[in-house]
PDB file of N, CA and C in Angstrom:
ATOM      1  N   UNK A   1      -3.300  27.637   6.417  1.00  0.00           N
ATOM      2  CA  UNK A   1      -3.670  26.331   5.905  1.00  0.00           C
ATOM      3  C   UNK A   1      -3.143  26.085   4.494  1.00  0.00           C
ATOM      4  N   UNK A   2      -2.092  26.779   4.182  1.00  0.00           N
ATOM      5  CA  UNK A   2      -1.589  26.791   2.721  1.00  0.00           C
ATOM      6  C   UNK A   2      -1.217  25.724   2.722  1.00  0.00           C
ATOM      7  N   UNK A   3      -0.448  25.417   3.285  1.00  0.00           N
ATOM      8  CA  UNK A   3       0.829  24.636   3.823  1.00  0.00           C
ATOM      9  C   UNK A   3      -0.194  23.382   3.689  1.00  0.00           C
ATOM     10  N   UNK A   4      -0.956  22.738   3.918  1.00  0.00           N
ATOM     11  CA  UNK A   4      -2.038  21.747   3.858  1.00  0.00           C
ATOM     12  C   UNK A   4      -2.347  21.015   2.501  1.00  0.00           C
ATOM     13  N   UNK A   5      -2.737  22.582   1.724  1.00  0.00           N
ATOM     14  CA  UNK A   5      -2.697  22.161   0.303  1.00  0.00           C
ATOM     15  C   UNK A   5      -1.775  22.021  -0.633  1.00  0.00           C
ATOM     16  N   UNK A   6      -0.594  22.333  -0.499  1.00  0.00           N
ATOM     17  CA  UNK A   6       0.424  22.423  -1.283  1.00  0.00           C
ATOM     18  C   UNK A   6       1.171  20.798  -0.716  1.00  0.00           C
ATOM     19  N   UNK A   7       1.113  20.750   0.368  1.00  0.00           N
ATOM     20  CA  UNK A   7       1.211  18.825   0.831  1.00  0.00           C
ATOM     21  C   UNK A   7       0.618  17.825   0.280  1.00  0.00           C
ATOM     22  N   UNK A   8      -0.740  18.411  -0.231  1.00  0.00           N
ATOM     23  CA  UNK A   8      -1.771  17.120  -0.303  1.00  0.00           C
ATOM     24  C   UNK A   8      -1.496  17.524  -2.183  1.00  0.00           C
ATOM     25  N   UNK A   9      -0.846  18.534  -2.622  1.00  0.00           N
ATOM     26  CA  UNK A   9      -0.855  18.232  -4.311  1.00  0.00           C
ATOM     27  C   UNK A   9       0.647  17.760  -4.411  1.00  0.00           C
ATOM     28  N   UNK A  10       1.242  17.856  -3.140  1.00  0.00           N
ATOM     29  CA  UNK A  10       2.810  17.003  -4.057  1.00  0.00           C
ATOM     30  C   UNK A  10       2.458  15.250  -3.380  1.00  0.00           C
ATOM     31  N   UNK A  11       2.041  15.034  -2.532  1.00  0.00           N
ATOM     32  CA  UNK A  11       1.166  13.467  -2.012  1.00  0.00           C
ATOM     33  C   UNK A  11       0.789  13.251  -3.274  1.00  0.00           C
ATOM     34  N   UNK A  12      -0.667  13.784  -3.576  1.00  0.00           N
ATOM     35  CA  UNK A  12      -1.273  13.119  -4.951  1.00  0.00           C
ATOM     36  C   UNK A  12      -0.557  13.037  -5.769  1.00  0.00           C
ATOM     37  N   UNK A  13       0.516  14.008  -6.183  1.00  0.00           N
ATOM     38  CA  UNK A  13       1.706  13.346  -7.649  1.00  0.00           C
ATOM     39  C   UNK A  13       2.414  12.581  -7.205  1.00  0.00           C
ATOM     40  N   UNK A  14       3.169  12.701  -6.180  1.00  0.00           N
ATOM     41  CA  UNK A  14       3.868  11.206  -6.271  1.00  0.00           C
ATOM     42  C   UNK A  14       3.378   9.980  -5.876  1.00  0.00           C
ATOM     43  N   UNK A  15       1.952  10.052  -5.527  1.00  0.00           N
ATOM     44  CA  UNK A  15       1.202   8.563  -6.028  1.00  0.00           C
ATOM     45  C   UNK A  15       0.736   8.456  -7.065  1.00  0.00           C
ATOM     46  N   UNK A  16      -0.233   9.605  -7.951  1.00  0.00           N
ATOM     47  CA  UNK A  16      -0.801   8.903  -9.329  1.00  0.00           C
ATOM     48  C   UNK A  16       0.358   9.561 -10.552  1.00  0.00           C
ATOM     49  N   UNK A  17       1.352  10.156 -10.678  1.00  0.00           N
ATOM     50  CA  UNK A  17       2.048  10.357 -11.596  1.00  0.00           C
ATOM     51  C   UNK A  17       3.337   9.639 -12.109  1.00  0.00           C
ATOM     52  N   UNK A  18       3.740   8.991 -10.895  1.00  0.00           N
ATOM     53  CA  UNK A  18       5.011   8.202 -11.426  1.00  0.00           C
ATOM     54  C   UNK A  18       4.617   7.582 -12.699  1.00  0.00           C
ATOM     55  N   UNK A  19       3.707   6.798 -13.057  1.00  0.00           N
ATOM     56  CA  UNK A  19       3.717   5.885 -14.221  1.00  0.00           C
ATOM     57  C   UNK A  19       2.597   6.980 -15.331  1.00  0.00           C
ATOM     58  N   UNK A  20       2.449   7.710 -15.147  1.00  0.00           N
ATOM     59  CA  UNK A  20       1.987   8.739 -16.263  1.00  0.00           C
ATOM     60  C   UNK A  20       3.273   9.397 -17.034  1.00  0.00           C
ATOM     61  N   UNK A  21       3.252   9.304 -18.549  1.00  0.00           N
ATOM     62  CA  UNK A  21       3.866  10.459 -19.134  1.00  0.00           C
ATOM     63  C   UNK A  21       3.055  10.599 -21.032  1.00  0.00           C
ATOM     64  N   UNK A  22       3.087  11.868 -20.507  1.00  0.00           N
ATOM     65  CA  UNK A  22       2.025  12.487 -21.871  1.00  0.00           C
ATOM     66  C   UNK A  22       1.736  13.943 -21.905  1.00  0.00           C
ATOM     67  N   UNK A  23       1.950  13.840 -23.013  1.00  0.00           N
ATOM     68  CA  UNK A  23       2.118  15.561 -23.776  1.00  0.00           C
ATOM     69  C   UNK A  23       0.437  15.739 -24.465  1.00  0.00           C
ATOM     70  N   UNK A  24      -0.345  14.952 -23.792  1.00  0.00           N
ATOM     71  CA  UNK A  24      -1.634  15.451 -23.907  1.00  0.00           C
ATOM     72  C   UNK A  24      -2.688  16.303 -23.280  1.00  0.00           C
ATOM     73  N   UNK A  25      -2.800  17.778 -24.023  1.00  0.00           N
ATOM     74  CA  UNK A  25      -3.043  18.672 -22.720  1.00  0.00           C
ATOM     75  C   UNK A  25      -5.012  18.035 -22.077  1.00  0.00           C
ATOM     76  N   UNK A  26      -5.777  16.924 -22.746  1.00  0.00           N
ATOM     77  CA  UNK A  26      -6.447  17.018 -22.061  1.00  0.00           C
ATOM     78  C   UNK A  26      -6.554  15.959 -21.060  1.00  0.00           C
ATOM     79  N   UNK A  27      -5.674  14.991 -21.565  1.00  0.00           N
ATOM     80  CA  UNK A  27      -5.106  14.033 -20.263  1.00  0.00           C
ATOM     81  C   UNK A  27      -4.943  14.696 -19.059  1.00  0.00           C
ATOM     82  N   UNK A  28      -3.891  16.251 -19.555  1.00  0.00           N
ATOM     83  CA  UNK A  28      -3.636  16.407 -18.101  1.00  0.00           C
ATOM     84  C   UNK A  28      -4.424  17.204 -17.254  1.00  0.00           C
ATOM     85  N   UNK A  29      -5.602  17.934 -18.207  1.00  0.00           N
ATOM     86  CA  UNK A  29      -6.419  18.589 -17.874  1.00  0.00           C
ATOM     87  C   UNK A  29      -7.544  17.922 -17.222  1.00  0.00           C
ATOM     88  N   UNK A  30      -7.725  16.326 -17.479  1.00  0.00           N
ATOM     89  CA  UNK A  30      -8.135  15.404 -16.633  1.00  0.00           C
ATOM     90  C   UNK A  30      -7.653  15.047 -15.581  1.00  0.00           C
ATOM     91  N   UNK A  31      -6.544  14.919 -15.663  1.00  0.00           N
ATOM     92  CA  UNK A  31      -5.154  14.702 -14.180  1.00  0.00           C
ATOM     93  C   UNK A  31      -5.828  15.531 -13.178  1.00  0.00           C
ATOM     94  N   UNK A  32      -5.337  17.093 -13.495  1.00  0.00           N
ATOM     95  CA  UNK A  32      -5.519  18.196 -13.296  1.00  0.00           C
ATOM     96  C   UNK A  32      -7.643  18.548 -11.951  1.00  0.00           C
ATOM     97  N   UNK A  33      -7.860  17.865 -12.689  1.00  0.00           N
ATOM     98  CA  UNK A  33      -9.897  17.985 -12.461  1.00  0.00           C
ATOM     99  C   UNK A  33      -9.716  16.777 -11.377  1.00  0.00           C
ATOM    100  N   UNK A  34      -8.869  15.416 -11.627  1.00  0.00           N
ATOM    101  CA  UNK A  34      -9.295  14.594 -10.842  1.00  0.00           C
ATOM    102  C   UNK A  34      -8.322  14.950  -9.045  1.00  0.00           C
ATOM    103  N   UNK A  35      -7.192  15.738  -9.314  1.00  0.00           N
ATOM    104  CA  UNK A  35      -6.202  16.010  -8.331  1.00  0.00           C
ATOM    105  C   UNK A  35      -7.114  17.221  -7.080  1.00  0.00           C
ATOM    106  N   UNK A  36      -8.021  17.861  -8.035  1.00  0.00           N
ATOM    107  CA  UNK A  36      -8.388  18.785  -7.452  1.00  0.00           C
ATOM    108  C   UNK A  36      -9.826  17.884  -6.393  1.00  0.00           C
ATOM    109  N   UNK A  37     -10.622  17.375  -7.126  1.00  0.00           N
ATOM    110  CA  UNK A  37     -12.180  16.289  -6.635  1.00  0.00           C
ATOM    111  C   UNK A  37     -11.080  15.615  -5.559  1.00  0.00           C
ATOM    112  N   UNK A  38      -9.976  15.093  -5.668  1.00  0.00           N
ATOM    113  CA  UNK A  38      -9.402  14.219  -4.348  1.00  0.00           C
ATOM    114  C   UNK A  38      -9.517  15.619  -3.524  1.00  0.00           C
ATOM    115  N   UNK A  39      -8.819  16.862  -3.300  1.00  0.00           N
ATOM    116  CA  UNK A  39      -8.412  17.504  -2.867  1.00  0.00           C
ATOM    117  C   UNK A  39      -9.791  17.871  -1.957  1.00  0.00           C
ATOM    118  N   UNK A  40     -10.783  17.946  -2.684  1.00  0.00           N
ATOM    119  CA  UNK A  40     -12.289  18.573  -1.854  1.00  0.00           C
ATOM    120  C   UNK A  40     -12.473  17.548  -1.295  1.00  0.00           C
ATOM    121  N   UNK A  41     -12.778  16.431  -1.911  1.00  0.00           N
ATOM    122  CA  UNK A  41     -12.738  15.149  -0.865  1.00  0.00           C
ATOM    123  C   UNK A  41     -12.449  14.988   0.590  1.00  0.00           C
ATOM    124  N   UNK A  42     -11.290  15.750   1.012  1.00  0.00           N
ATOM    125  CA  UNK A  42     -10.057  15.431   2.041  1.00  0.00           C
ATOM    126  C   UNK A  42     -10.516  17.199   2.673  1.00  0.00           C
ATOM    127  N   UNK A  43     -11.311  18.106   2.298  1.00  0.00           N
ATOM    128  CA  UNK A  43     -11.453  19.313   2.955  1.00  0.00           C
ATOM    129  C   UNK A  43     -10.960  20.143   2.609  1.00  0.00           C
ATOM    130  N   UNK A  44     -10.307  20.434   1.711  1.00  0.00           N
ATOM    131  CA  UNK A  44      -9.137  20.999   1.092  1.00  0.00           C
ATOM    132  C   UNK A  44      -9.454  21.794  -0.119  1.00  0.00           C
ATOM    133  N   UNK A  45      -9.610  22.834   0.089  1.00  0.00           N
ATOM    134  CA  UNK A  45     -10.403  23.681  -0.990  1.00  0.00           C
ATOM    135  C   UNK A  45      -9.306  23.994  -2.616  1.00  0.00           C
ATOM    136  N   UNK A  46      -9.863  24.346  -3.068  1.00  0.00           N
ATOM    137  CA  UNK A  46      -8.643  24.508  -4.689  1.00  0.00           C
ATOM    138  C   UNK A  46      -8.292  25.849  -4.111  1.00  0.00           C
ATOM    139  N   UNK A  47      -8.179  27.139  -4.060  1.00  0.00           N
ATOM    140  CA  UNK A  47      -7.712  28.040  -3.586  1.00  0.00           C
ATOM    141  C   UNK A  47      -6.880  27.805  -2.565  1.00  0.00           C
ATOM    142  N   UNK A  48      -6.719  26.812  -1.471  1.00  0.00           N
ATOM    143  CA  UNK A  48      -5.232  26.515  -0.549  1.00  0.00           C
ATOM    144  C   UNK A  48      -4.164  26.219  -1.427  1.00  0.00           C
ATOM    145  N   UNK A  49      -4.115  25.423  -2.824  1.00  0.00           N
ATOM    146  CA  UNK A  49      -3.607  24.967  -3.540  1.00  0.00           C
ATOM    147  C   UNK A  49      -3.326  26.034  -4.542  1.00  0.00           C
ATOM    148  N   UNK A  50      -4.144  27.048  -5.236  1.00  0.00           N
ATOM    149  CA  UNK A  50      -3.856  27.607  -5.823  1.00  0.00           C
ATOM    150  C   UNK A  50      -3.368  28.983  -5.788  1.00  0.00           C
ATOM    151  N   UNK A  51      -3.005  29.105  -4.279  1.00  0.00           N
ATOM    152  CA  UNK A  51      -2.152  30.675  -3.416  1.00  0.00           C
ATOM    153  C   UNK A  51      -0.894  29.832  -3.848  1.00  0.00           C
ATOM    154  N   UNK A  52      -0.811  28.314  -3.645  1.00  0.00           N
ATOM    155  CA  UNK A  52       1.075  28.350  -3.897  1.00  0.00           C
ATOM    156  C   UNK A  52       1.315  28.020  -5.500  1.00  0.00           C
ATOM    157  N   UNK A  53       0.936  27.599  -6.081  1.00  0.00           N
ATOM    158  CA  UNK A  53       1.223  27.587  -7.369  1.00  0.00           C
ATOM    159  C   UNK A  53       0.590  28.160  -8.654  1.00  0.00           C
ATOM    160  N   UNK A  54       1.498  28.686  -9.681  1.00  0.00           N
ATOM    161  CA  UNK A  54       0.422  29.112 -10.773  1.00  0.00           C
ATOM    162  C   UNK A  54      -0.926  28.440 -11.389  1.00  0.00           C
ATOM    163  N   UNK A  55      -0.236  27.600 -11.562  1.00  0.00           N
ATOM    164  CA  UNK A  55      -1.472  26.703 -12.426  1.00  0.00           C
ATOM    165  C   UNK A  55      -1.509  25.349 -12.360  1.00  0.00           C
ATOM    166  N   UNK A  56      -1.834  24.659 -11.397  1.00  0.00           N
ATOM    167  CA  UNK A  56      -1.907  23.607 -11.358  1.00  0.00           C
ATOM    168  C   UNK A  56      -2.153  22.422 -12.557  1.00  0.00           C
ATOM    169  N   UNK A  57      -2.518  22.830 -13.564  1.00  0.00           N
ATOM    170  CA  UNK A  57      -2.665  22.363 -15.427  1.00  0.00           C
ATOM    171  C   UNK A  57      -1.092  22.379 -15.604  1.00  0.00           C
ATOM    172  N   UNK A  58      -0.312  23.573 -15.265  1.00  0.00           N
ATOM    173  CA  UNK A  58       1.239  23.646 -15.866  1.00  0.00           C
ATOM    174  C   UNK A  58       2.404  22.885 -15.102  1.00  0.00           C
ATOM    175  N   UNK A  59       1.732  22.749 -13.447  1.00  0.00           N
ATOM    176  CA  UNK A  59       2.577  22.098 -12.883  1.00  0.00           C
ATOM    177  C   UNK A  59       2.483  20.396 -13.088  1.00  0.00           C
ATOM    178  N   UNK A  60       1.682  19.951 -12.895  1.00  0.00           N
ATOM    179  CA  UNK A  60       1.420  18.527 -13.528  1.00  0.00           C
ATOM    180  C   UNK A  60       1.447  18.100 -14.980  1.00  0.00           C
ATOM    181  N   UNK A  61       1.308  19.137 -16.037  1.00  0.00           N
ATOM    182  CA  UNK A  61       1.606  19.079 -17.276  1.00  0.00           C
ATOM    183  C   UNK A  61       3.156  18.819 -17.378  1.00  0.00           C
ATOM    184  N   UNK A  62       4.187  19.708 -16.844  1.00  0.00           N
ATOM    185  CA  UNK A  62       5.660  19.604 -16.434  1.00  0.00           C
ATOM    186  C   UNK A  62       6.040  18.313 -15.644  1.00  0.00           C
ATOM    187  N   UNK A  63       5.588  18.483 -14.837  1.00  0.00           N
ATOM    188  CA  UNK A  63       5.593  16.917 -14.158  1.00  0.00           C
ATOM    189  C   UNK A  63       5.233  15.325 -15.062  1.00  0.00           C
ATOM    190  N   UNK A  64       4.381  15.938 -15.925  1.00  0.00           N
ATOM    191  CA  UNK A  64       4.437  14.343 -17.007  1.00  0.00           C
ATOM    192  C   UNK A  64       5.273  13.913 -17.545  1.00  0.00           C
ATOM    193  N   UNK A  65       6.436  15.195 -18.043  1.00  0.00           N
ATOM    194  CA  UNK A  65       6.917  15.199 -19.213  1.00  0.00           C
ATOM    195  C   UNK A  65       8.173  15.109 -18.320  1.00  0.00           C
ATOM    196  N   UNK A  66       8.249  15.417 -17.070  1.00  0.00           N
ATOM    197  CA  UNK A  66       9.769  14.973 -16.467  1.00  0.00           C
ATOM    198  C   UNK A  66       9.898  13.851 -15.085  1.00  0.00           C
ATOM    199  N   UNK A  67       8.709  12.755 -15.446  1.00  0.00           N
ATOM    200  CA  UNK A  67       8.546  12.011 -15.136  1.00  0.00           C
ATOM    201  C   UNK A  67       9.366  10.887 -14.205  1.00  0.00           C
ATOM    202  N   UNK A  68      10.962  11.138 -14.667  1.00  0.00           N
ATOM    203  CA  UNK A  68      12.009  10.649 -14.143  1.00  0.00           C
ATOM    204  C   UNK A  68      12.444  11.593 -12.802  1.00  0.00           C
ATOM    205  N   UNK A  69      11.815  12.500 -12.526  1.00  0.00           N
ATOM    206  CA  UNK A  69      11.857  13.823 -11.165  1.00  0.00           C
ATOM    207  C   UNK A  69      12.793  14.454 -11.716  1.00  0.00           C
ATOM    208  N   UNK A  70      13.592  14.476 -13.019  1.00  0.00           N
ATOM    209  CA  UNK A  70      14.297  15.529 -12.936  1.00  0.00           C
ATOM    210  C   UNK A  70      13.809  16.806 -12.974  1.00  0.00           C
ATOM    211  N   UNK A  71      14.735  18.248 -12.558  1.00  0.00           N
ATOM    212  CA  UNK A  71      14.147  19.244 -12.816  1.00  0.00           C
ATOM    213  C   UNK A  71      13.977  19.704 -13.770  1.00  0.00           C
ATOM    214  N   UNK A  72      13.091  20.545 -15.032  1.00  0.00           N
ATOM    215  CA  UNK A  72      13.613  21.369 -16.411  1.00  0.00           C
ATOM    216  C   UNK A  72      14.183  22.054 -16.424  1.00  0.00           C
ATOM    217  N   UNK A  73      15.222  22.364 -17.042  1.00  0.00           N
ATOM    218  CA  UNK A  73      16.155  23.206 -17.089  1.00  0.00           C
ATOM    219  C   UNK A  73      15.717  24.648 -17.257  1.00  0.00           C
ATOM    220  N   UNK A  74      14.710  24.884 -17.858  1.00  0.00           N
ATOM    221  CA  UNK A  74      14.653  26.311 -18.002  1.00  0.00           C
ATOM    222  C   UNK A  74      13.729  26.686 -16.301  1.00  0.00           C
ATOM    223  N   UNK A  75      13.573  25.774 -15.963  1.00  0.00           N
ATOM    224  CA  UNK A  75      13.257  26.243 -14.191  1.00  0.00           C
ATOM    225  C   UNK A  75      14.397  26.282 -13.313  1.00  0.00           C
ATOM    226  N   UNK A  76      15.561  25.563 -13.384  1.00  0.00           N
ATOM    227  CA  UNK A  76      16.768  25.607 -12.798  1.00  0.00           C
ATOM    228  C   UNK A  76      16.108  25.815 -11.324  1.00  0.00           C
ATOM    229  N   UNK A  77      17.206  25.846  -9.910  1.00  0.00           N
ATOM    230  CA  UNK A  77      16.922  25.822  -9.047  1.00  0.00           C
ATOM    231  C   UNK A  77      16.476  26.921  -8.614  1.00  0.00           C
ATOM    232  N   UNK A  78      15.653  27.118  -7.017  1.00  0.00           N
ATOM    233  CA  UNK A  78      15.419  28.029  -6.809  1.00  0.00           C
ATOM    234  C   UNK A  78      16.272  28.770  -6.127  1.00  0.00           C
TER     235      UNK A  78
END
């Protein structure tokens, strides 16, 4: 059921993040709290979500700041 949650956190960014950008860590630490309450909402526990990514604070924090979808360079491809 990984696969479930890691769907439903790239869904939620590319609906509530396109028009977000901010280098405020408690904005995103709000982002962050409200991505997760959708996520239980829908059945979807934070641990499906948090087996695929480190930190969900760092991935949407990154995601503010490259807002245009590019990738950061110091992540380069996989």
């Amino acid at each position: 059921m990984i696969t479930r949650g890691i769907n439903f956190l790239d869904r939620w960014m590319s609906e509530h993040l396109p028009n977000v950008m901010t280098d405020d860590p408690v904005a995103v630490s709000d982002l962050s709290d409200e991505m997760l309450k959708a996520a239980e909402r829908e059945g979807i526990k934070a641990d499906e979500i948090n087996e695929e990514v480190d930190s969900v604070f760092e991935l949407i924090f990154e995601a503010t700041l490259h807002w245009d979808g590019s990738i950061p360079e110091e992540a380069g491809p996989a």
